[in-house]
Protein backbone atom coordinates (compact mmCIF):
# COMPACT_ATOMS: atom_id res chain seq x y z
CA UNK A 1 49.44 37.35 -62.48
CA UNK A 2 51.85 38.55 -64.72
CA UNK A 3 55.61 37.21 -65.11
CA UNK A 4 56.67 40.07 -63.29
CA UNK A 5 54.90 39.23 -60.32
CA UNK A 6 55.43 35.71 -60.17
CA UNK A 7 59.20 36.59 -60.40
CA UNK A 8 59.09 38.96 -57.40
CA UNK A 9 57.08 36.37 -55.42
CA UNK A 10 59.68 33.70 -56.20
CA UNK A 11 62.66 35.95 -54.57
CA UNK A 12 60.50 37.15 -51.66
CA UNK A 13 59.86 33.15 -51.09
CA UNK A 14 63.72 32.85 -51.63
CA UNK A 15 63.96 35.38 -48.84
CA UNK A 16 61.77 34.19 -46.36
CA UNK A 17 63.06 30.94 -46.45
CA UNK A 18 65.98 31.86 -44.31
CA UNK A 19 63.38 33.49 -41.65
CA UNK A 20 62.36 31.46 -38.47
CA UNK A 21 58.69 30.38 -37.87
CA UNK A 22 57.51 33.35 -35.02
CA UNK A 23 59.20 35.81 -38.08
CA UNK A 24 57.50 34.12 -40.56
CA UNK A 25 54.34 34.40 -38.68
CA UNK A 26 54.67 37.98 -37.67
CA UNK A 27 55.43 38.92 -41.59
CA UNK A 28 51.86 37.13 -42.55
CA UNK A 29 50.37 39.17 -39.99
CA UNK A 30 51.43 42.16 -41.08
CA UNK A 31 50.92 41.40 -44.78
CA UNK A 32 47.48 40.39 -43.62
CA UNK A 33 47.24 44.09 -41.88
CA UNK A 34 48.45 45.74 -45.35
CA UNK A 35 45.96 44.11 -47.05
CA UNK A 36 42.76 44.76 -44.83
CA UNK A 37 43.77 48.54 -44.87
CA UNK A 38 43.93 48.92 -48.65
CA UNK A 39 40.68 47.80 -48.83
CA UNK A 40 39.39 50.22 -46.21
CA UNK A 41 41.31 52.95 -47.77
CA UNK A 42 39.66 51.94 -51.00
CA UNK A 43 36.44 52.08 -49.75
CA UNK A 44 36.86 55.17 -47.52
CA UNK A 45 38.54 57.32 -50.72
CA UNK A 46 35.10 55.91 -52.60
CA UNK A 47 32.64 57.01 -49.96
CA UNK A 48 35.14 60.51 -49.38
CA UNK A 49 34.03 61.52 -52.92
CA UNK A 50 30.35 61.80 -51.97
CA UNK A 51 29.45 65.18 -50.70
CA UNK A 52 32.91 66.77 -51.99
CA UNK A 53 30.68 70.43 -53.05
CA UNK A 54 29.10 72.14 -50.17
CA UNK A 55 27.21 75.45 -51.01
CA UNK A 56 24.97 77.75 -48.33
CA UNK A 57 22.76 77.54 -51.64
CA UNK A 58 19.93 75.91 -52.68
CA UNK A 59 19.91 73.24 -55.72
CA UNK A 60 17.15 75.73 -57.33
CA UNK A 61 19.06 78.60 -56.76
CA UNK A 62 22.52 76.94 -58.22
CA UNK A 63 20.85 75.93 -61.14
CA UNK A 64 19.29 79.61 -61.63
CA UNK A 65 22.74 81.30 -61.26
CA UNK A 66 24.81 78.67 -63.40
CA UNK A 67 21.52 79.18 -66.39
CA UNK A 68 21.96 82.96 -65.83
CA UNK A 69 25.69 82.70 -66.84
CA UNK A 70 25.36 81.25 -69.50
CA UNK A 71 25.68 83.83 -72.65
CA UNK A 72 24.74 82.69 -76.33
CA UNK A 73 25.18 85.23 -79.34
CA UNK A 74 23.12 84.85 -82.62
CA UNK A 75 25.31 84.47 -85.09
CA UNK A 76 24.12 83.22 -88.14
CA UNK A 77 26.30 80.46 -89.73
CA UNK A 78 26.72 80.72 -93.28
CA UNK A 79 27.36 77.74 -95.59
């Protein structure tokens, strides 16, 4: 935890101090809310990247048409 942090959690505390318990407890469960949905989020944007390119076509037939684009000249290279 940097300094940073620890110095934003210290005002927060500062904050919440002043709160009564059935606030306090409501803010947890929120915060606790926040938390479980960044990890799902997480996750789901992880899984979400799998299966991003959809083609009619065939692997075989991909690879065939992205070899048959491919141009080369002979050039020869002198030194």
């Amino acid at each position: 935890m940097t300094f940073t942090d620890k110095n934003i959690i210290e005002n927060y505390i500062g904050l919440f101090e002043s709160l009564n318990s059935i606030s306090k407890l409501e803010l947890i469960e929120k915060l606790t809310k926040s938390l479980k949905a960044e990890n799902k989020s997480k996750e789901s944007n992880f899984f979400k990247s799998f299966g991003a390119f959809s083609s009619e076509k065939t692997s075989d037939e991909i690879i065939t048409e992205i070899k048959a684009s491919r141009k080369f000249r002979k050039k020869e290279i002198n030194f």
